[in-house]
N, C-alpha and C. Protein backbone atom coordinates (compact mmCIF):
# COMPACT_ATOMS: atom_id res chain seq x y z
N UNK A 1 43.42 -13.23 7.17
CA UNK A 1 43.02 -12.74 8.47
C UNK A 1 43.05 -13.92 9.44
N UNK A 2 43.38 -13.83 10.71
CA UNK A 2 43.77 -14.55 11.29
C UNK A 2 41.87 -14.50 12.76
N UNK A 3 42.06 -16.05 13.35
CA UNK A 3 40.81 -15.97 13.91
C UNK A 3 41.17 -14.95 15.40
N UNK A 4 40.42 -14.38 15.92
CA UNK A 4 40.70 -13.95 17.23
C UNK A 4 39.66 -14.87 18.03
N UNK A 5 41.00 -14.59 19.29
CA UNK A 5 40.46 -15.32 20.42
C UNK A 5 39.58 -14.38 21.25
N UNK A 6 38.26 -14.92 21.86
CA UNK A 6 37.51 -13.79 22.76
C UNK A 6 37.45 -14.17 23.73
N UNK A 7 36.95 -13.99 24.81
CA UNK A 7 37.32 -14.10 26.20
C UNK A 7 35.60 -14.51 26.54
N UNK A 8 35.05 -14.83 25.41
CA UNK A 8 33.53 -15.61 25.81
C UNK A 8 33.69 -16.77 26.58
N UNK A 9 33.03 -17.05 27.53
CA UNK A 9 32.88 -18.12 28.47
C UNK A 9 31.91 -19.06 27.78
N UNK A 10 32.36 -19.91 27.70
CA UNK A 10 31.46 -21.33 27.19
C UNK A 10 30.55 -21.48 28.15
N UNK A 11 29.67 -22.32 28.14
CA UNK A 11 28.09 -22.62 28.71
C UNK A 11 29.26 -23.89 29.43
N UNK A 12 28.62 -23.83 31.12
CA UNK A 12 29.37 -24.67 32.06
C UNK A 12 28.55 -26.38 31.49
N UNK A 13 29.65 -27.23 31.33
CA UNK A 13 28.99 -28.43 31.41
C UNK A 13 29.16 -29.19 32.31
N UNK A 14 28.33 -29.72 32.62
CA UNK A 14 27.45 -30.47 33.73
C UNK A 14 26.80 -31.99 33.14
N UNK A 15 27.43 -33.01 33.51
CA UNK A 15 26.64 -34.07 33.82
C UNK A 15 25.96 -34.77 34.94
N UNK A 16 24.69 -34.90 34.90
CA UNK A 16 23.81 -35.59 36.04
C UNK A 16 23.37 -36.74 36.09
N UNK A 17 23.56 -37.88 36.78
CA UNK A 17 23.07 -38.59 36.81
C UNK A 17 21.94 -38.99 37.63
N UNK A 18 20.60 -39.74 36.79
CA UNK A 18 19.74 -39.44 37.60
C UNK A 18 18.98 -40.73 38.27
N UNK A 19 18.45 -41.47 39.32
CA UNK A 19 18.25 -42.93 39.64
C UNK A 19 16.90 -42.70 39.98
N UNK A 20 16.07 -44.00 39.33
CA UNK A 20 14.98 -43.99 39.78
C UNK A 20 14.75 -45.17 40.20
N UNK A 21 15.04 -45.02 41.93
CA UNK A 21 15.37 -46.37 42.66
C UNK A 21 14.06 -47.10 43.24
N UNK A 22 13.98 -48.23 42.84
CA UNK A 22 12.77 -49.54 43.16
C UNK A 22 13.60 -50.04 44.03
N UNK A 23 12.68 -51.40 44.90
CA UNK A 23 13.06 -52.06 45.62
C UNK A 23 13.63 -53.33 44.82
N UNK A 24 13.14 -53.86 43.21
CA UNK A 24 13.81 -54.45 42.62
C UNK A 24 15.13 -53.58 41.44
N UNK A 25 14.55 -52.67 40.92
CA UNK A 25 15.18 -52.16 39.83
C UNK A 25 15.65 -51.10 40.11
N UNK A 26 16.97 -50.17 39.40
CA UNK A 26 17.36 -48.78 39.91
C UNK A 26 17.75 -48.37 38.23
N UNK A 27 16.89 -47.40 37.74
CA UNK A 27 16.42 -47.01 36.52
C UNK A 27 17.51 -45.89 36.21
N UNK A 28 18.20 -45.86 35.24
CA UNK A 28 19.44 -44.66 35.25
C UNK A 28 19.30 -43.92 34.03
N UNK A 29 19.58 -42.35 34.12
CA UNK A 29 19.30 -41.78 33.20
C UNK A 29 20.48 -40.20 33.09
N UNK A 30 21.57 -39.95 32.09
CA UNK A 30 22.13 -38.92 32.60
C UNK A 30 21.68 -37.90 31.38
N UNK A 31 21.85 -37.02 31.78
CA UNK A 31 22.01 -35.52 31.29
C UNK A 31 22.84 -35.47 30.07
N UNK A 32 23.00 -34.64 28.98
CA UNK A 32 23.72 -34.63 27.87
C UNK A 32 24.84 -33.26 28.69
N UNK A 33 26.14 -33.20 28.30
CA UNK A 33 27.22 -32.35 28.66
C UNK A 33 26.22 -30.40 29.22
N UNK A 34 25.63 -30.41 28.75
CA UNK A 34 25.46 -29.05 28.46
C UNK A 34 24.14 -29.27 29.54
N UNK A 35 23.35 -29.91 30.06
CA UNK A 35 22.32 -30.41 30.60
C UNK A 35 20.82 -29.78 30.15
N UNK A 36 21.00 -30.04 28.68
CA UNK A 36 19.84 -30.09 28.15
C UNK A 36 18.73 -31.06 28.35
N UNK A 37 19.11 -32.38 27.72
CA UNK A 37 18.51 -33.62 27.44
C UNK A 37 18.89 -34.58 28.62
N UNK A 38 17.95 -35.58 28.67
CA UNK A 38 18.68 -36.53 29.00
C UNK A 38 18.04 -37.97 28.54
N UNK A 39 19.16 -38.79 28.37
CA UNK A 39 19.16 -39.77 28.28
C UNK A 39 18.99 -41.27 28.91
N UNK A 40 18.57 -42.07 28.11
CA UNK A 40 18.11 -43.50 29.12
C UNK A 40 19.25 -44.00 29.17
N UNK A 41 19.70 -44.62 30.31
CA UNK A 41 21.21 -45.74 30.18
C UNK A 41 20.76 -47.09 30.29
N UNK A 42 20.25 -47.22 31.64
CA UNK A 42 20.20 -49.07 31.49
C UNK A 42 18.81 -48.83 33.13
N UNK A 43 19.04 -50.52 33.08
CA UNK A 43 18.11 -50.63 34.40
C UNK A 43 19.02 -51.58 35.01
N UNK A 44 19.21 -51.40 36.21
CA UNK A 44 20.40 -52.29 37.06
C UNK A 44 19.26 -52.81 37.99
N UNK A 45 19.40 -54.04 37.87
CA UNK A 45 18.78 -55.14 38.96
C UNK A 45 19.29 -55.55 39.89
N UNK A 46 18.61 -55.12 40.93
CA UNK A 46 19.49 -54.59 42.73
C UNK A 46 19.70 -56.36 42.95
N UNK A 47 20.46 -56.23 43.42
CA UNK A 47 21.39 -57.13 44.09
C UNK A 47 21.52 -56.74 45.97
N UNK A 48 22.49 -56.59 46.32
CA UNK A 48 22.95 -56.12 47.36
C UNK A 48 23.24 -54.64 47.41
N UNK A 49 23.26 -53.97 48.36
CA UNK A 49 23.42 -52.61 48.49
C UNK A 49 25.03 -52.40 48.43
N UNK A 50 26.26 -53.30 48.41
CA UNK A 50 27.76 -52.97 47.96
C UNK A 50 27.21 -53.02 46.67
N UNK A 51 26.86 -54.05 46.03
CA UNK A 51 27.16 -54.54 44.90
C UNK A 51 26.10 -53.38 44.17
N UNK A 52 25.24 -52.88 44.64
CA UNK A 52 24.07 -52.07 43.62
C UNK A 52 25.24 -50.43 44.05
N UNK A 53 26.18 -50.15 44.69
CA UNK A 53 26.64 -49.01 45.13
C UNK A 53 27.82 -48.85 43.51
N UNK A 54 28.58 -50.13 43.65
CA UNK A 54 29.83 -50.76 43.21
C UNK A 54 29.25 -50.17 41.91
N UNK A 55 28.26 -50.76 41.16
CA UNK A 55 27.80 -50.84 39.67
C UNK A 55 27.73 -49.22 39.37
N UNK A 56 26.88 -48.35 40.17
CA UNK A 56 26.51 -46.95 39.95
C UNK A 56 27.56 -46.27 40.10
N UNK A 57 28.78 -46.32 40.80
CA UNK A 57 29.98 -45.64 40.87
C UNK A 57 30.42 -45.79 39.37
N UNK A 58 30.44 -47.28 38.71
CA UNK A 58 30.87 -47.00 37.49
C UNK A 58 30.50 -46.28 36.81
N UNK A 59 28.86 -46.15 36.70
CA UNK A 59 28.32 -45.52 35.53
C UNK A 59 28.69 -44.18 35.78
N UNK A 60 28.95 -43.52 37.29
CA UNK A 60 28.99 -42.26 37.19
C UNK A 60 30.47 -42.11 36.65
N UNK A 61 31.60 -42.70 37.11
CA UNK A 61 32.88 -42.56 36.51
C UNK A 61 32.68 -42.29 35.17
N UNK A 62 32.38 -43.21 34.81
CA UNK A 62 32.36 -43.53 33.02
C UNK A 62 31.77 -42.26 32.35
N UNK A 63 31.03 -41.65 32.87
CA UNK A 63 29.91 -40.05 32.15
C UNK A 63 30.43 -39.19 33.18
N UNK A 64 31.67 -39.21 34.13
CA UNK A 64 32.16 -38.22 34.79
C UNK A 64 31.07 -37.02 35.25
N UNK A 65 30.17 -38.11 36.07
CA UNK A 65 28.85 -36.98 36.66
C UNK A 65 29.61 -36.26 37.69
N UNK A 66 28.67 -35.21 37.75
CA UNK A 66 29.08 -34.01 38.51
C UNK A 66 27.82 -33.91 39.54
N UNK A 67 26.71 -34.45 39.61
CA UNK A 67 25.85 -34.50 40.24
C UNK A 67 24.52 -35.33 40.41
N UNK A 68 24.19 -36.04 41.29
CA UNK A 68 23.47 -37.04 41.58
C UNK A 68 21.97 -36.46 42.03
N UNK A 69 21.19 -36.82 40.87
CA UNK A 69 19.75 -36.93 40.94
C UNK A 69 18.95 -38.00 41.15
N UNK A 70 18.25 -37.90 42.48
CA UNK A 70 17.45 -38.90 42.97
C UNK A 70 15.83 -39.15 42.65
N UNK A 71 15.20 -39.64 42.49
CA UNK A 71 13.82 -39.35 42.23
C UNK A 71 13.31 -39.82 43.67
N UNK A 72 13.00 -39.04 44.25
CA UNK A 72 12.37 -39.26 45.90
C UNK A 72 10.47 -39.64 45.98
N UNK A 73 10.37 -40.59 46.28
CA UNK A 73 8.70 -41.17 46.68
C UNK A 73 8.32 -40.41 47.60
N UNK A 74 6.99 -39.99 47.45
CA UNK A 74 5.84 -39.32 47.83
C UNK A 74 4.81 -39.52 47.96
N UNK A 75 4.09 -39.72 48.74
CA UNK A 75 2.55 -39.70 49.20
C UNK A 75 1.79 -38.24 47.95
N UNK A 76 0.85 -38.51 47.91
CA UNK A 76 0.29 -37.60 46.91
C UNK A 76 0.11 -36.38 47.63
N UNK A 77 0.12 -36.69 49.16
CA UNK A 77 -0.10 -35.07 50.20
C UNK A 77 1.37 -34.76 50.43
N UNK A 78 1.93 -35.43 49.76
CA UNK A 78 3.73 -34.27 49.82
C UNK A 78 4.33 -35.06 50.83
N UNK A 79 3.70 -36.18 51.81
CA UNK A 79 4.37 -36.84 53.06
C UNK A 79 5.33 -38.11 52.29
N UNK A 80 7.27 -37.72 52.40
CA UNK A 80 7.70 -38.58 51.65
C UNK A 80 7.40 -40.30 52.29
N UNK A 81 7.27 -41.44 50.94
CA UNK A 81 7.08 -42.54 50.57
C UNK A 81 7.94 -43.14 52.21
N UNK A 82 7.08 -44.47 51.94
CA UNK A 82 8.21 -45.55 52.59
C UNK A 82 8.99 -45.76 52.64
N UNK A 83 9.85 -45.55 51.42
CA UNK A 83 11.75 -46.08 50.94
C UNK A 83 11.75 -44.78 50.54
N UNK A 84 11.60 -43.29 50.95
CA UNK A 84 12.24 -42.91 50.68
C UNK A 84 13.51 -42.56 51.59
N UNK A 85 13.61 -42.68 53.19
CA UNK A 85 14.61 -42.96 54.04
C UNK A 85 16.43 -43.99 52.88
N UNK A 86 15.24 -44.93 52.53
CA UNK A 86 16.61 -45.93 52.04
C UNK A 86 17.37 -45.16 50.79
N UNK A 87 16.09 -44.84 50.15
CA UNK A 87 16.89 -44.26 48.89
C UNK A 87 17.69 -43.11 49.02
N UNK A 88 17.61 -42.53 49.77
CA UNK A 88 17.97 -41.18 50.27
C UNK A 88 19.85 -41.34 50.96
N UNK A 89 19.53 -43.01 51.43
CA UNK A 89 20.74 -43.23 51.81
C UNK A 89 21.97 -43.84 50.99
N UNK A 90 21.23 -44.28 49.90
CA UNK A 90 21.91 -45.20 49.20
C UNK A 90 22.73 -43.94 47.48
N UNK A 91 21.59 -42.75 47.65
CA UNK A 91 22.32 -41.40 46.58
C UNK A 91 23.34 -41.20 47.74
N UNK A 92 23.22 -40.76 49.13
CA UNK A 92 24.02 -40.09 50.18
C UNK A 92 25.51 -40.80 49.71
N UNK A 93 25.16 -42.19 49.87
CA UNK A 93 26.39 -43.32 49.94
C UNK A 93 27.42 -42.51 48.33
N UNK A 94 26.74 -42.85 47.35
CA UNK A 94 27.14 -42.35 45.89
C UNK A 94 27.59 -41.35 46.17
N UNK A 95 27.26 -40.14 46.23
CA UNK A 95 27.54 -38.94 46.27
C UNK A 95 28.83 -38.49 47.06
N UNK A 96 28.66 -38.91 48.32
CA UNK A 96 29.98 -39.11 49.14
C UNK A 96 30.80 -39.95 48.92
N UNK A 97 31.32 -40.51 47.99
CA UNK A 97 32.44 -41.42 47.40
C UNK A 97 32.80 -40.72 46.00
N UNK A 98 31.71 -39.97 45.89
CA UNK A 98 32.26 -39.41 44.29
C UNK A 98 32.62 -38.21 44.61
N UNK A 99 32.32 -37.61 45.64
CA UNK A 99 32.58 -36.25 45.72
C UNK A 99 31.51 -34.55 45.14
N UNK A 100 30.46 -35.60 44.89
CA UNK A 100 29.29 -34.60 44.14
C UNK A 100 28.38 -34.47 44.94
N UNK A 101 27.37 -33.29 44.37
CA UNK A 101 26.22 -33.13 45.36
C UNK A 101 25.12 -33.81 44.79
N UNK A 102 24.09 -34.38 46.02
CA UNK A 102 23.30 -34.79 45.64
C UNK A 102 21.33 -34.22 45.62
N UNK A 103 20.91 -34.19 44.49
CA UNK A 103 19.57 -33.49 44.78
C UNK A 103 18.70 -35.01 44.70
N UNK A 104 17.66 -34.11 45.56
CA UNK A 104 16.48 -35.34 45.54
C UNK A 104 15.32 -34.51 44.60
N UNK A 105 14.08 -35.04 44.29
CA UNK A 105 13.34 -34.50 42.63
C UNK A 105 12.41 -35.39 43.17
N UNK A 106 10.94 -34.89 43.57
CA UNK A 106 9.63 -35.49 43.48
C UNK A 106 9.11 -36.45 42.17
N UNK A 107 8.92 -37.90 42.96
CA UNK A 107 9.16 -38.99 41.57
C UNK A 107 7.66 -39.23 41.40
N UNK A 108 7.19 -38.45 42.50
CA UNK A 108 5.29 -38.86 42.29
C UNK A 108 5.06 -38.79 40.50
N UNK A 109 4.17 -40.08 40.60
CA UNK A 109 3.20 -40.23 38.93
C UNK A 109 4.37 -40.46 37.87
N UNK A 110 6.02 -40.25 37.90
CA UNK A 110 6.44 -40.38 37.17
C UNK A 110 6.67 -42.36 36.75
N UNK A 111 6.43 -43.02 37.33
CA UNK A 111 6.60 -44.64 37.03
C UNK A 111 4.82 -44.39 35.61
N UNK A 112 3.89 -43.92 36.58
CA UNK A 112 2.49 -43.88 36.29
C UNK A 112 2.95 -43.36 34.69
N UNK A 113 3.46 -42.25 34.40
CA UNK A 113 3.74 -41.68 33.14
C UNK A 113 4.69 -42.25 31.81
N UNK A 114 6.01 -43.10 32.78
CA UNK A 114 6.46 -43.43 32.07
C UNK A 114 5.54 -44.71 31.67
N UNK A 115 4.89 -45.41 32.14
CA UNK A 115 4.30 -46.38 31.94
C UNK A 115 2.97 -45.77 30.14
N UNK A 116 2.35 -45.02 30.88
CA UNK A 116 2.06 -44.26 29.77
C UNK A 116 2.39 -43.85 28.19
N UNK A 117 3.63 -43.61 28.13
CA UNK A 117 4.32 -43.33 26.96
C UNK A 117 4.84 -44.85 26.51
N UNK A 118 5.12 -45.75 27.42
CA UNK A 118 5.68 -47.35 26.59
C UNK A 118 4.53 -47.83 25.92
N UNK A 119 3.04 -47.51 26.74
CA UNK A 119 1.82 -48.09 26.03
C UNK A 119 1.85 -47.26 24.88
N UNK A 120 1.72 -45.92 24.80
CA UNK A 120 1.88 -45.71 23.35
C UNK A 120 2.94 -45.51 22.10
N UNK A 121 4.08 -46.39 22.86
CA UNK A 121 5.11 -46.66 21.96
C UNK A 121 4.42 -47.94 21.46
N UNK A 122 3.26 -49.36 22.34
CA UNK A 122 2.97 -50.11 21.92
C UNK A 122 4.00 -50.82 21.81
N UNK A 123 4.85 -50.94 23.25
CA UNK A 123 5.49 -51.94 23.46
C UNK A 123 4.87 -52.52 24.44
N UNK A 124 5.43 -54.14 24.31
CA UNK A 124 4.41 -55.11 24.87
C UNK A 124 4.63 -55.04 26.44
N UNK A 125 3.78 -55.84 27.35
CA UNK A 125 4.17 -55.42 28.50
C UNK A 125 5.03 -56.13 29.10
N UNK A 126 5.61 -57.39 28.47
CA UNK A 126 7.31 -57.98 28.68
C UNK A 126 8.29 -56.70 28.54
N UNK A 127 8.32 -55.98 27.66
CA UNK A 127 9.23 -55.32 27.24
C UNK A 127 8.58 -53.54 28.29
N UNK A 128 7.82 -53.51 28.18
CA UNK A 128 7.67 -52.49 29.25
C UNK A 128 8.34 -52.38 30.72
N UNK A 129 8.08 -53.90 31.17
CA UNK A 129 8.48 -54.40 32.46
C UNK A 129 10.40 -54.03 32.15
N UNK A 130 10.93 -54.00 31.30
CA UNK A 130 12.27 -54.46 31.10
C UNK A 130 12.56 -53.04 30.97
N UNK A 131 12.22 -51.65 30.59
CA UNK A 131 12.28 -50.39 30.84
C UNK A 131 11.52 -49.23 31.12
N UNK A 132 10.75 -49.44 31.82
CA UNK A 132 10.09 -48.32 32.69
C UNK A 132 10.61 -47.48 33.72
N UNK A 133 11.66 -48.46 34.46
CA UNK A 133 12.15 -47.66 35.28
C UNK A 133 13.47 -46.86 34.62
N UNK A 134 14.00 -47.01 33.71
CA UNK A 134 14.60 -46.34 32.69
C UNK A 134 14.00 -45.58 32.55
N UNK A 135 12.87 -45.36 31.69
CA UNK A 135 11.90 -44.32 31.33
C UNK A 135 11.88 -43.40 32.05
N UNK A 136 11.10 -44.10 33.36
CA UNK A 136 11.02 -42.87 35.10
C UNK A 136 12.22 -41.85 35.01
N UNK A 137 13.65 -42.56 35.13
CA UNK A 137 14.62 -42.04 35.31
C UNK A 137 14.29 -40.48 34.24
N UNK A 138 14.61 -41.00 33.38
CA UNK A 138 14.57 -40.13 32.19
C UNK A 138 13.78 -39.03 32.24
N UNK A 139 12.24 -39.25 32.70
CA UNK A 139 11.07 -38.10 32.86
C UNK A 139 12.05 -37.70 34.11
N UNK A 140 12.36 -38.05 35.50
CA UNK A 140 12.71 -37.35 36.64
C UNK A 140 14.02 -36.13 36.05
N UNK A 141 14.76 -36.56 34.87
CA UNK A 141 16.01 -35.99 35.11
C UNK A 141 15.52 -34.96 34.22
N UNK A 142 14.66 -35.08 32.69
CA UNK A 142 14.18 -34.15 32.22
C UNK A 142 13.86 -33.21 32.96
N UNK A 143 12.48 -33.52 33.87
CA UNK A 143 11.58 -32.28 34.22
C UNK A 143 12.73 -31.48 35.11
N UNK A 144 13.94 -32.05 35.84
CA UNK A 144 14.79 -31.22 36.99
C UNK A 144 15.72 -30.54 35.61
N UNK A 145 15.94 -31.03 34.65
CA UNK A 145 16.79 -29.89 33.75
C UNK A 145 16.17 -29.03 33.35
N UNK A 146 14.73 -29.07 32.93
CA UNK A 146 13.51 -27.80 32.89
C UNK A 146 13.93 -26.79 33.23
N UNK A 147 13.28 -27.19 34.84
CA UNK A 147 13.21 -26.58 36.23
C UNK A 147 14.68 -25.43 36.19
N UNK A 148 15.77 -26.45 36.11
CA UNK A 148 17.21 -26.08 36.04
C UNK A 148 17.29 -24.91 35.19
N UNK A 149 17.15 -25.11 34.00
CA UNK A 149 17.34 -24.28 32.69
C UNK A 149 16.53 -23.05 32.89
N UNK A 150 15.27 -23.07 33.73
CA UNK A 150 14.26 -22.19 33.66
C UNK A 150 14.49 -21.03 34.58
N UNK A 151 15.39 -22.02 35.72
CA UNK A 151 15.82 -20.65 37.02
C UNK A 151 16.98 -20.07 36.78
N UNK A 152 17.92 -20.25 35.47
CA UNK A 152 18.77 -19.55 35.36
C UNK A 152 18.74 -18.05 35.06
């Protein structure tokens, strides 16, 4: 017997990449194909705004993202953060060179949380300092694939 072909549509895949941008560090985290999970990548230590643009174009090339997740700062009364103007400009910049859309994702408490989970990984706080904002990334892109998965 031979297999038949069906005309089932595969589950759309989608990669996101997601930044959880400091004024020193920009914390990166993408989505697994199917945008279940996501994953920690690295922490890029800002430099210049070409040179911090230059680096993130790669990573998105390289995981062929399809969409740019920002983690946007917040005042705890919902009034967005100080940088969030810059950061807002610097996904805009990404997004419009790659050709993807970009969402912004309430980053309130998430540094606070990821910080949380490294203490009880009981990593030291050298090594905390060296991925937290990784971490952030990671909680921001999770909770928006939730969210994602949940309104389908």
């Amino acid at each position: 017997m031979t297999p038949q072909k069906t005309d089932q549509a595969r589950p759309r895949e989608i990669r996101i990449l997601a930044l959880d941008v400091g004024e020193k560090r920009i914390g990166l985290a993408v989505s697994d194909p199917l945008g279940i999970t996501a994953q920690g990548l690295e922490v890029l230590t800002r430099k210049d705004p070409p040179t911090d643009l230059a680096r993130l174009l790669e990573v998105a090339r390289q995981y062929q993202v399809q969409e740019i997740l920002v983690g946007l700062p917040r005042h705890l009364d919902g009034r967005p953060g100080q940088q969030a103007e810059a950061i807002l400009a610097l996904a805009r910049s990404l997004g419009e060179t790659l050709g993807v859309p970009v969402t912004s994702w309430d980053e309130r408490l998430t540094t606070v949380e990821a910080e949380r989970v490294l203490v009880r990984a009981d990593l030291s706080r050298r090594r905390r300092r060296q991925v937290v904002d990784q971490v952030a990334a990671v909680l921001i892109l999770q909770s928006y694939l939730e969210y994602r998965n949940l309104s389908k």
